[in-house]
C-alpha atoms as a PDB file:
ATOM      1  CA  UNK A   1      22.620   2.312 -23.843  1.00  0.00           C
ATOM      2  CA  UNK A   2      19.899   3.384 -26.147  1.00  0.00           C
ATOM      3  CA  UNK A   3      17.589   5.973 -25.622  1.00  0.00           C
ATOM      4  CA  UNK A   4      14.315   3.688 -25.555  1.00  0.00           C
ATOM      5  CA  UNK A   5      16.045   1.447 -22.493  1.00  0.00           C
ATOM      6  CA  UNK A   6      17.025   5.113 -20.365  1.00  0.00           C
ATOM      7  CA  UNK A   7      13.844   6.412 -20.809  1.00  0.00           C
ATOM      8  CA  UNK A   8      12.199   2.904 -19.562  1.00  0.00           C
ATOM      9  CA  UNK A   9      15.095   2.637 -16.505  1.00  0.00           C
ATOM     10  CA  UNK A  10      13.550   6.556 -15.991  1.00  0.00           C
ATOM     11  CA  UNK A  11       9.904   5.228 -16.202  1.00  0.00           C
ATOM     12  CA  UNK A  12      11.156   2.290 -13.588  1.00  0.00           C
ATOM     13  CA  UNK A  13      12.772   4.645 -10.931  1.00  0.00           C
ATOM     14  CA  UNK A  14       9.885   7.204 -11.387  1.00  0.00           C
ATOM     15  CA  UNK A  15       7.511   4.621 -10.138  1.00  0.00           C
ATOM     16  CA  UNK A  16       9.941   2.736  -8.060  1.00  0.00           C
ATOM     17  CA  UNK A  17       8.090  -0.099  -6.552  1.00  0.00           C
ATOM     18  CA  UNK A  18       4.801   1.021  -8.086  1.00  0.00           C
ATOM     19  CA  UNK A  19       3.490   2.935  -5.279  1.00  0.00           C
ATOM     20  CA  UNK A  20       4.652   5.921  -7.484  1.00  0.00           C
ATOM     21  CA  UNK A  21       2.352   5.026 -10.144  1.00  0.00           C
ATOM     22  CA  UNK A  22      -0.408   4.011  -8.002  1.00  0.00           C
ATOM     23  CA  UNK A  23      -0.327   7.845  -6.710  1.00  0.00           C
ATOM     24  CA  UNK A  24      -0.654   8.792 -10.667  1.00  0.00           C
ATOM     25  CA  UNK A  25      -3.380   6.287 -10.830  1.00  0.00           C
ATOM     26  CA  UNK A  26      -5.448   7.699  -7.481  1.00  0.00           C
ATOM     27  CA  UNK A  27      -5.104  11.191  -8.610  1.00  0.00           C
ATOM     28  CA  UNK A  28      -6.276  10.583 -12.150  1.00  0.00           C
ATOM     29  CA  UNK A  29      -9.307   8.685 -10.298  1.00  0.00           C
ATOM     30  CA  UNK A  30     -10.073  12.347  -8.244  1.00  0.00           C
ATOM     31  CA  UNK A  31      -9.255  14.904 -11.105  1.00  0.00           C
ATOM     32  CA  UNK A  32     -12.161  12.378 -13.025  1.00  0.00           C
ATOM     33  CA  UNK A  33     -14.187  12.949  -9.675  1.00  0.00           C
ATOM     34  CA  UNK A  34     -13.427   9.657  -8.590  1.00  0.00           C
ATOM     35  CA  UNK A  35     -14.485   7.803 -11.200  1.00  0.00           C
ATOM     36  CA  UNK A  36     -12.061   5.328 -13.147  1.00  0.00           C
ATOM     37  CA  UNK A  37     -12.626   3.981 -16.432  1.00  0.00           C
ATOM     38  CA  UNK A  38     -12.144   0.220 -17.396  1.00  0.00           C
ATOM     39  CA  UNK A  39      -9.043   1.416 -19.555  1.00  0.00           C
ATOM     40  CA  UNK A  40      -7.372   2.853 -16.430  1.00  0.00           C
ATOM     41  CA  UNK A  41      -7.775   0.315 -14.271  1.00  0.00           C
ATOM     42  CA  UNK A  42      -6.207  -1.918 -17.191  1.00  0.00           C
ATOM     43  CA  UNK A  43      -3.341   0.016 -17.794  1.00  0.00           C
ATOM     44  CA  UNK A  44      -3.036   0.306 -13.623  1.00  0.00           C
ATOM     45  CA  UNK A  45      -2.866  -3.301 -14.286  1.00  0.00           C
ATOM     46  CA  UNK A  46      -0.937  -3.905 -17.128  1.00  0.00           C
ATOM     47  CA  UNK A  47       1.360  -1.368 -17.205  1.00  0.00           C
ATOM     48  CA  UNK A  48       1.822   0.469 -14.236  1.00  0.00           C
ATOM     49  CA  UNK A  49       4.612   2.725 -15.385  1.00  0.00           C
ATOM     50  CA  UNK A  50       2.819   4.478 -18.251  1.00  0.00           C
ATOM     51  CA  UNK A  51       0.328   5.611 -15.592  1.00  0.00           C
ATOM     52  CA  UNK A  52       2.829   9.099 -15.207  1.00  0.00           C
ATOM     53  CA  UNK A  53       2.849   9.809 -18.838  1.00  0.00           C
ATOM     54  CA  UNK A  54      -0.971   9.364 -19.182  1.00  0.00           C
ATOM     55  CA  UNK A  55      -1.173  11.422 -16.231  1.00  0.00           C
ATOM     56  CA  UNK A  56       1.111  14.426 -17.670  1.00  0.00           C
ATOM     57  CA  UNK A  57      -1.078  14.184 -21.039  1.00  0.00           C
ATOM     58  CA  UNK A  58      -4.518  13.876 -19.088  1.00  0.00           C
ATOM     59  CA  UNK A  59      -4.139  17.614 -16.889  1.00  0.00           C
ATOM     60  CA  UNK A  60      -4.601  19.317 -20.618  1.00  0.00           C
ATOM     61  CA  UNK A  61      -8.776  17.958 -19.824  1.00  0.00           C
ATOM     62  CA  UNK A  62      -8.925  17.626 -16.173  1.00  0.00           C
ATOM     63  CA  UNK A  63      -7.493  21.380 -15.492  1.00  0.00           C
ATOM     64  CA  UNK A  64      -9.370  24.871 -16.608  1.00  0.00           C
ATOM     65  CA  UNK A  65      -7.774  26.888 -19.242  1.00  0.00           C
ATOM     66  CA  UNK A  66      -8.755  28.975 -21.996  1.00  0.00           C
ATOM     67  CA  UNK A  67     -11.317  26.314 -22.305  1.00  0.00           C
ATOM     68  CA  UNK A  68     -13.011  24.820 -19.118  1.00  0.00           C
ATOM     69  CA  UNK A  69     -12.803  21.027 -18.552  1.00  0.00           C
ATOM     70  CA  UNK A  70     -16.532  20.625 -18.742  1.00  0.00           C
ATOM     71  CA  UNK A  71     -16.235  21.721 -22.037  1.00  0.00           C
ATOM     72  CA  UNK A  72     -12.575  20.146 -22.896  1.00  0.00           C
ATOM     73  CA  UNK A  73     -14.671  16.638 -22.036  1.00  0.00           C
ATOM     74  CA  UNK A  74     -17.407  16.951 -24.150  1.00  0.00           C
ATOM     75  CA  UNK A  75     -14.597  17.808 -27.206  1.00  0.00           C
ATOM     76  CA  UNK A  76     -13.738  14.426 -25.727  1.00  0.00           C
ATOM     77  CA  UNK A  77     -16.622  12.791 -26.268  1.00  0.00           C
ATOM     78  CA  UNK A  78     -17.151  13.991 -30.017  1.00  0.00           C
ATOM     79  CA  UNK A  79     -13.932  12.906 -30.878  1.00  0.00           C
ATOM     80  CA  UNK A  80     -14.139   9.210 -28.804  1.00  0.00           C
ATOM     81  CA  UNK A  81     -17.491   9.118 -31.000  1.00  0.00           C
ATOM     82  CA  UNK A  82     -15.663   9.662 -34.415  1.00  0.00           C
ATOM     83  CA  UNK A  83     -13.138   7.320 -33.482  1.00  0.00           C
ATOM     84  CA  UNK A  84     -15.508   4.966 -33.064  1.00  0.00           C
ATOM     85  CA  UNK A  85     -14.340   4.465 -29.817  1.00  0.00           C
ATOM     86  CA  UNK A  86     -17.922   2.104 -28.395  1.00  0.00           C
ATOM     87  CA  UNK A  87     -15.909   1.462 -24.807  1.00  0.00           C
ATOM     88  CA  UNK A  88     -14.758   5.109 -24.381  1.00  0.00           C
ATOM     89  CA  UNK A  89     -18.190   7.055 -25.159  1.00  0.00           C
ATOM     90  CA  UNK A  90     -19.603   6.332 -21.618  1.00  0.00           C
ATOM     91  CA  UNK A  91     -16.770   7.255 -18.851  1.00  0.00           C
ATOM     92  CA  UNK A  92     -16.579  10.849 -21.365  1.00  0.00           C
ATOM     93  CA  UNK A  93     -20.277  11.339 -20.862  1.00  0.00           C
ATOM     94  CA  UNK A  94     -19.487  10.115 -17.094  1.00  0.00           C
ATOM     95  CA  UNK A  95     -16.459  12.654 -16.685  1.00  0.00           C
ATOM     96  CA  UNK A  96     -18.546  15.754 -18.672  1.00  0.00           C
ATOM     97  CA  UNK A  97     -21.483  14.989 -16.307  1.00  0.00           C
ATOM     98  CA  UNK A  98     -19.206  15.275 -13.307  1.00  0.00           C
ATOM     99  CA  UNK A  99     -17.590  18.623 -14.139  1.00  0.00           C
ATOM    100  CA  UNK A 100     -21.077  19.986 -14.421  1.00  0.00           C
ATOM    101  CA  UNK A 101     -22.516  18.966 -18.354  1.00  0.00           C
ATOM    102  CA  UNK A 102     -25.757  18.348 -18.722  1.00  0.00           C
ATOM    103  CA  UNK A 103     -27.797  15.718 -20.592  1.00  0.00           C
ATOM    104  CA  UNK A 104     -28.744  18.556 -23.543  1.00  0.00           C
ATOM    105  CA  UNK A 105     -24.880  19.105 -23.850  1.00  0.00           C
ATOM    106  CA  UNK A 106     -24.194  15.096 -23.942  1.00  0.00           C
ATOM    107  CA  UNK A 107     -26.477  14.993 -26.443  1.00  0.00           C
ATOM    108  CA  UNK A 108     -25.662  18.242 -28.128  1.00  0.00           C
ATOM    109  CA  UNK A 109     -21.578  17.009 -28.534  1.00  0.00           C
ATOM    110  CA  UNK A 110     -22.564  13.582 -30.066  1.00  0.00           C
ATOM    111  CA  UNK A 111     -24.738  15.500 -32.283  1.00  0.00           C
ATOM    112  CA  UNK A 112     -21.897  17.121 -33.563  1.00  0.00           C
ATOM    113  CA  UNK A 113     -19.987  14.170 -33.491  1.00  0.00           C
ATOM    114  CA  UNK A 114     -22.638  12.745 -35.833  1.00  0.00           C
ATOM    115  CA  UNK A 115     -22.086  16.056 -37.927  1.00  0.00           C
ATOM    116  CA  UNK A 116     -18.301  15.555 -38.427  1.00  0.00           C
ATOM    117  CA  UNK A 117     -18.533  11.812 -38.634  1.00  0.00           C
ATOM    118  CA  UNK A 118     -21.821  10.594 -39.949  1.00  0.00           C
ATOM    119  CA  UNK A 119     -24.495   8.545 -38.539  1.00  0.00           C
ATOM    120  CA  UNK A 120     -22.945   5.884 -37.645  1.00  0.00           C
ATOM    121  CA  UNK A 121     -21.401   7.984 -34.725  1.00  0.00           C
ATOM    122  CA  UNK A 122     -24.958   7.836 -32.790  1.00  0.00           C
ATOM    123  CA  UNK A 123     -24.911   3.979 -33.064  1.00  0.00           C
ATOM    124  CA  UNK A 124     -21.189   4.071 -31.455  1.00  0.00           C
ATOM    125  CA  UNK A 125     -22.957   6.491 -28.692  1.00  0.00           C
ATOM    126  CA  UNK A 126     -26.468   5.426 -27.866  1.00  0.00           C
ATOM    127  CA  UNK A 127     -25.429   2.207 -25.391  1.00  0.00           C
ATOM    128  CA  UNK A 128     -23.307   4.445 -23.226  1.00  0.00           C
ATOM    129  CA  UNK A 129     -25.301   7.494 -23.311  1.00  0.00           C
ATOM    130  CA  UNK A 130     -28.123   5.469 -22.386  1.00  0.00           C
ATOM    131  CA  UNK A 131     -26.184   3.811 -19.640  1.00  0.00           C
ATOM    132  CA  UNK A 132     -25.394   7.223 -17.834  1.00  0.00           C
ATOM    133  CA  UNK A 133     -28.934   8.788 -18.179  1.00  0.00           C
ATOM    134  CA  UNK A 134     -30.293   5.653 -16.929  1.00  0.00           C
ATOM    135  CA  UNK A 135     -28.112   5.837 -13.549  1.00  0.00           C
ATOM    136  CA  UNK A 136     -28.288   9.522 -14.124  1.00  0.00           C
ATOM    137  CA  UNK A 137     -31.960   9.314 -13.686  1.00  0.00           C
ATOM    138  CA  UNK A 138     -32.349   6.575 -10.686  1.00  0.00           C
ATOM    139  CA  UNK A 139     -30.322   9.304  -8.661  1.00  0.00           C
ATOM    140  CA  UNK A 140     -32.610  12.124  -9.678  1.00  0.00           C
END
């Protein structure tokens, strides 16, 4: 048996008849304060099983360490901006306003993402930063 078909039979009985994922799933929803990106829900969709090992990887930004996950986030969202990442900018900003940033900070991170990765950075930003102060505002 090779190693890539234990680990997936591992992956299998970890999530058993999915309900095991769909736990990893819920609680990645509430440690985002119940928000879940279009990615997530896809690979809910898609591929249920990886939902534990995103999971594992995703507690080093949704838990306090030596850096809190307000600011772990909007690390997030600098580096989602490099990337060039257009579809991942706005649940960052989402997630980094719900643990507590604030629209100067938003800004303030893609400004250094602009620093580190040019201007074209802003253009990846501006449609969801603009989505999130727009509901950000209707609720003020």
């Amino acid at each position: 048996m090779t190693v890539r078909k234990k680990e997936t039979e591992k992956k299998e009985k970890k999530c058993g008849d999915g309900t095991g994922c769909l736990k990893g799933y819920e609680q990645m929803k509430n440690d985002m304060g119940g928000y879940a990106p279009d990615t997530l829900k896809a690979i809910k969709k898609l591929n249920p099983s990886f939902l534990d090992t995103l999971q594992d990887m995703d507690r080093v930004v949704t838990t306090d360490g030596a850096i809190d996950k307000k600011n772990k986030r909007l690390m997030a969202l600098a580096c989602v901006c490099v990337r060039m990442c257009v579809d991942c900018v706005y649940p960052q900003a989402r997630v980094a306003k719900q643990y507590g940033a604030t629209k100067e900070e938003i800004i303030e991170a893609v400004q250094v993402a602009v620093l580190v990765g040019g201007v074209p950075c802003w253009s990846c930003a501006k449609e969801g930063i603009a989505q999130l102060f727009a509901e950000w505002d209707k609720k003020d």
